[in-house]
Protein backbone atom coordinates (compact mmCIF):
# COMPACT_ATOMS: atom_id res chain seq x y z
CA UNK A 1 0.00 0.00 0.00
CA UNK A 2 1.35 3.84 -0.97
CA UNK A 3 0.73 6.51 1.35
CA UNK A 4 1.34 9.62 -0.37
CA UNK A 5 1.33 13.47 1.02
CA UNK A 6 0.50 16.30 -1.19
CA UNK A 7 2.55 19.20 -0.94
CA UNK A 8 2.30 22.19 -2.46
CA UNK A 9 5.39 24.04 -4.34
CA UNK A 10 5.69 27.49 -5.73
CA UNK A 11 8.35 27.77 -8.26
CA UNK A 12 9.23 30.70 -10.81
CA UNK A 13 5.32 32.36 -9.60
CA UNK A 14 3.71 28.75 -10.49
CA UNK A 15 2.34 26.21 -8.23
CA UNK A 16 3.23 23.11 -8.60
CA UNK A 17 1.52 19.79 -6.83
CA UNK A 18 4.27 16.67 -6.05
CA UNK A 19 3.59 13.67 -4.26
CA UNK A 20 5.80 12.11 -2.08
CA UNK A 21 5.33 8.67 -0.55
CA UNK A 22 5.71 8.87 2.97
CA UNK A 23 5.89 5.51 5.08
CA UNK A 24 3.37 4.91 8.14
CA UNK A 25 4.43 6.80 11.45
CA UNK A 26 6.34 4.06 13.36
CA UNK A 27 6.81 6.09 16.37
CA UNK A 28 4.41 6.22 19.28
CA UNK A 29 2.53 9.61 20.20
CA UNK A 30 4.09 12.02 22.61
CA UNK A 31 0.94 11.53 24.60
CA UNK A 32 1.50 7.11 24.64
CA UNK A 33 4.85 7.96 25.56
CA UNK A 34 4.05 10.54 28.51
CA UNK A 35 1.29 8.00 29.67
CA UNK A 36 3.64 4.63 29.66
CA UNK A 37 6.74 7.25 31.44
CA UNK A 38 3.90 7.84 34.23
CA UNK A 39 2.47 4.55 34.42
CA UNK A 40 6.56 3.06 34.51
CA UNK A 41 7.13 5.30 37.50
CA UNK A 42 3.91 5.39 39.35
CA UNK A 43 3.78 1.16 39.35
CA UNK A 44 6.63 0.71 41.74
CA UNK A 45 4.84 3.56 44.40
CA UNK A 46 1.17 1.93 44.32
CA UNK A 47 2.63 -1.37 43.97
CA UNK A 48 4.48 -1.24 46.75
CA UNK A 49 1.70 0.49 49.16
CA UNK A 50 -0.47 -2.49 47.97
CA UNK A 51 1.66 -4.65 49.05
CA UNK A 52 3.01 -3.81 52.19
CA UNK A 53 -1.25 -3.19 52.64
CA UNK A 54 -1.89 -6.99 52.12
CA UNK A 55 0.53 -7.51 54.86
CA UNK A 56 4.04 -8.43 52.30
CA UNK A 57 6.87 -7.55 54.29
CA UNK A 58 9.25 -4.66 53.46
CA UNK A 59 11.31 -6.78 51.26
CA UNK A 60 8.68 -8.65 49.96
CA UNK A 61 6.92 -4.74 48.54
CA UNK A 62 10.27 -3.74 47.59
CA UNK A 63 10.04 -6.43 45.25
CA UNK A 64 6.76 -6.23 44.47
CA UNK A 65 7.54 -2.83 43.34
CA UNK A 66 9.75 -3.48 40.87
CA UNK A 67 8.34 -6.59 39.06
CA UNK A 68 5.30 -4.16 38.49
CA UNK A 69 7.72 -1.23 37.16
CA UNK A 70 9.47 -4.07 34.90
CA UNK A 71 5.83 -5.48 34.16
CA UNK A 72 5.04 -1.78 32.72
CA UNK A 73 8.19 -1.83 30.41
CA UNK A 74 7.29 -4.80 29.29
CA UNK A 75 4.02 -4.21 28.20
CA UNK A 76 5.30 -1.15 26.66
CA UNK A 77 7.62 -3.03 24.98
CA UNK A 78 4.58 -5.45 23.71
CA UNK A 79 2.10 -2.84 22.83
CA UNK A 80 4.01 0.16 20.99
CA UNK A 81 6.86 -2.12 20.07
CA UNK A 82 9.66 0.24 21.39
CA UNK A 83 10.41 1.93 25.01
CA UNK A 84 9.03 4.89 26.03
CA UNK A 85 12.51 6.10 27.45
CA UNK A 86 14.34 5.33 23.93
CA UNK A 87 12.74 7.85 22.23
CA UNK A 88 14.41 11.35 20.90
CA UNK A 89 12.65 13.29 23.23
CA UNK A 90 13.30 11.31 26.52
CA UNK A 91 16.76 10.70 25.10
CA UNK A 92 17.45 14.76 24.98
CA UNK A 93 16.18 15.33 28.26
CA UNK A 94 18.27 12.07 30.27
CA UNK A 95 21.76 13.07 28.14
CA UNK A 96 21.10 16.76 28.79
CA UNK A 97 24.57 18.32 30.92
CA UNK A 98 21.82 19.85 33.57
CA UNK A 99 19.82 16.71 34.32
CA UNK A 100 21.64 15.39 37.35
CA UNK A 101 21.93 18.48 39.09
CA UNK A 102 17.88 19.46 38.19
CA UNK A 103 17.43 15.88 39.66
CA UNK A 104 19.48 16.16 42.23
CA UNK A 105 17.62 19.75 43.40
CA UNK A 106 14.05 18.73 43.07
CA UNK A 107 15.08 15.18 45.01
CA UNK A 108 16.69 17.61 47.52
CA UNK A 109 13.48 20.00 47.79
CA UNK A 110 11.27 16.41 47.93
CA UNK A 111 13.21 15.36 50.88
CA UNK A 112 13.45 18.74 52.66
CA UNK A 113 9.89 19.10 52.65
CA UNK A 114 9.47 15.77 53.97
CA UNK A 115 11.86 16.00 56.96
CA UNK A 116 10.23 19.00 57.76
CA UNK A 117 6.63 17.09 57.88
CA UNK A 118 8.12 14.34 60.29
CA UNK A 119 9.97 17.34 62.61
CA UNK A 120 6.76 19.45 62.76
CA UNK A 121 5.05 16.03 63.75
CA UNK A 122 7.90 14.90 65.94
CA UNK A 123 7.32 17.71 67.84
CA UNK A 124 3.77 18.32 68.33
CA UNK A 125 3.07 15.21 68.34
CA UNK A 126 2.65 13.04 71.89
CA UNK A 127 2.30 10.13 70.79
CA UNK A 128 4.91 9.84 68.61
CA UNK A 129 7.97 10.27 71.55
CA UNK A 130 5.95 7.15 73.07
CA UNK A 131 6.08 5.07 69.88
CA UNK A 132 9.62 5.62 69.34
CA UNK A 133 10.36 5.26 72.87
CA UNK A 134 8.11 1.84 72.88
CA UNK A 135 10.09 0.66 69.48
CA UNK A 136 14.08 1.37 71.09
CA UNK A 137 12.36 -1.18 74.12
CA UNK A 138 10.97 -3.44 72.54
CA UNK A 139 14.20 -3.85 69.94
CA UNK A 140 17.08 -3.57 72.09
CA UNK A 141 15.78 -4.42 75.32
CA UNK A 142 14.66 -7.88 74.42
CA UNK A 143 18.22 -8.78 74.53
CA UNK A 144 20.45 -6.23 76.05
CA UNK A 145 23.90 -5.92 74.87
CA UNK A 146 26.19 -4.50 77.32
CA UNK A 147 26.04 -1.00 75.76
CA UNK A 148 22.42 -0.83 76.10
CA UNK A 149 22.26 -2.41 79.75
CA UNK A 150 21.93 0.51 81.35
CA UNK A 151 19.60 2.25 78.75
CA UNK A 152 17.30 -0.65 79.17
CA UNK A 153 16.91 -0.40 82.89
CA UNK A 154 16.28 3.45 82.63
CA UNK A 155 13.86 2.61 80.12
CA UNK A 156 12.08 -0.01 82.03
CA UNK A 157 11.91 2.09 85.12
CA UNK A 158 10.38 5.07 83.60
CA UNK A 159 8.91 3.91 80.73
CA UNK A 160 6.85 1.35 82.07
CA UNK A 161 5.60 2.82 85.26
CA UNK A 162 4.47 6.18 83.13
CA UNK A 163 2.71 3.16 81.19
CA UNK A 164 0.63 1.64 83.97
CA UNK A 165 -0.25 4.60 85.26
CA UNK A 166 -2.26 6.30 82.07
């Protein structure tokens, strides 16, 4: 089958009308490619909230995580019969001399906002001191090494006669 694409040509004050065959687009849409570059990333997040929500342990989502991210490739790979990240576009933008440190800054800005979250909530928080007090007993304390001896013992004291008496 031709496919053919009329263009139009002015030359010496005439028009002239040429055909030129022009093979079937083999490349995926920006839009397929923005949607399988989303649904790449986003599969290891949800996948691994899933997960760990079924009761998988952290390993065990981990993992789940990334056989759903490789799961995604591969059905890119099966549907539009090329990778999403292969193409010019995504090419320019991972090769470009500024990527790392524009990663590197908006990583940096993700995790600054986040610390600041768990301070803010470290702080006004009550029952959060009690938690974290409750988790250094109940891992180091089961089986004190001689470091955490004496730790344990304050812990014990304090910690579990403020307990009993709320």
């Amino acid at each position: 089958m031709c496919y053919t694409s009329s263009r139009m040509l002015k030359s010496r004050g005439r028009t002239l009308l040429t055909h030129k065959a022009t093979p079937p687009s083999s490349k995926p849409a920006p839009s397929t490619a923005k949607f399988w570059a989303t649904a790449t990333i986003g599969a290891f997040p949800v996948a691994m909230i899933l997960s760990s929500w079924y009761g998988a342990s952290i390993l065990g989502a981990f993992f789940t995580g990334l056989f759903a991210s490789f799961i995604t490739i591969l059905l890119n790979a099966l549907i539009e019969r090329r990778l999403w990240m292969f193409e010019t576009r995504w090419r320019l933008i991972f090769e470009h001399p500024e990527f790392s440190f524009r990663l590197a800054l908006v990583s940096g800005i993700f995790l600054l906002i986040l610390e600041t979250g768990l301070l803010i909530f470290f702080f006004t928080s009550p029952s959060l001191d009690k938690a974290l007090i409750n988790l250094v007993f109940n891992r180091r304390c089961q089986q004190p090494q001689a470091g955490y001896v004496n730790l344990c013992e304050t812990l014990e004291t304090h910690y579990l006669l403020d307990a009993e008496t709320e």
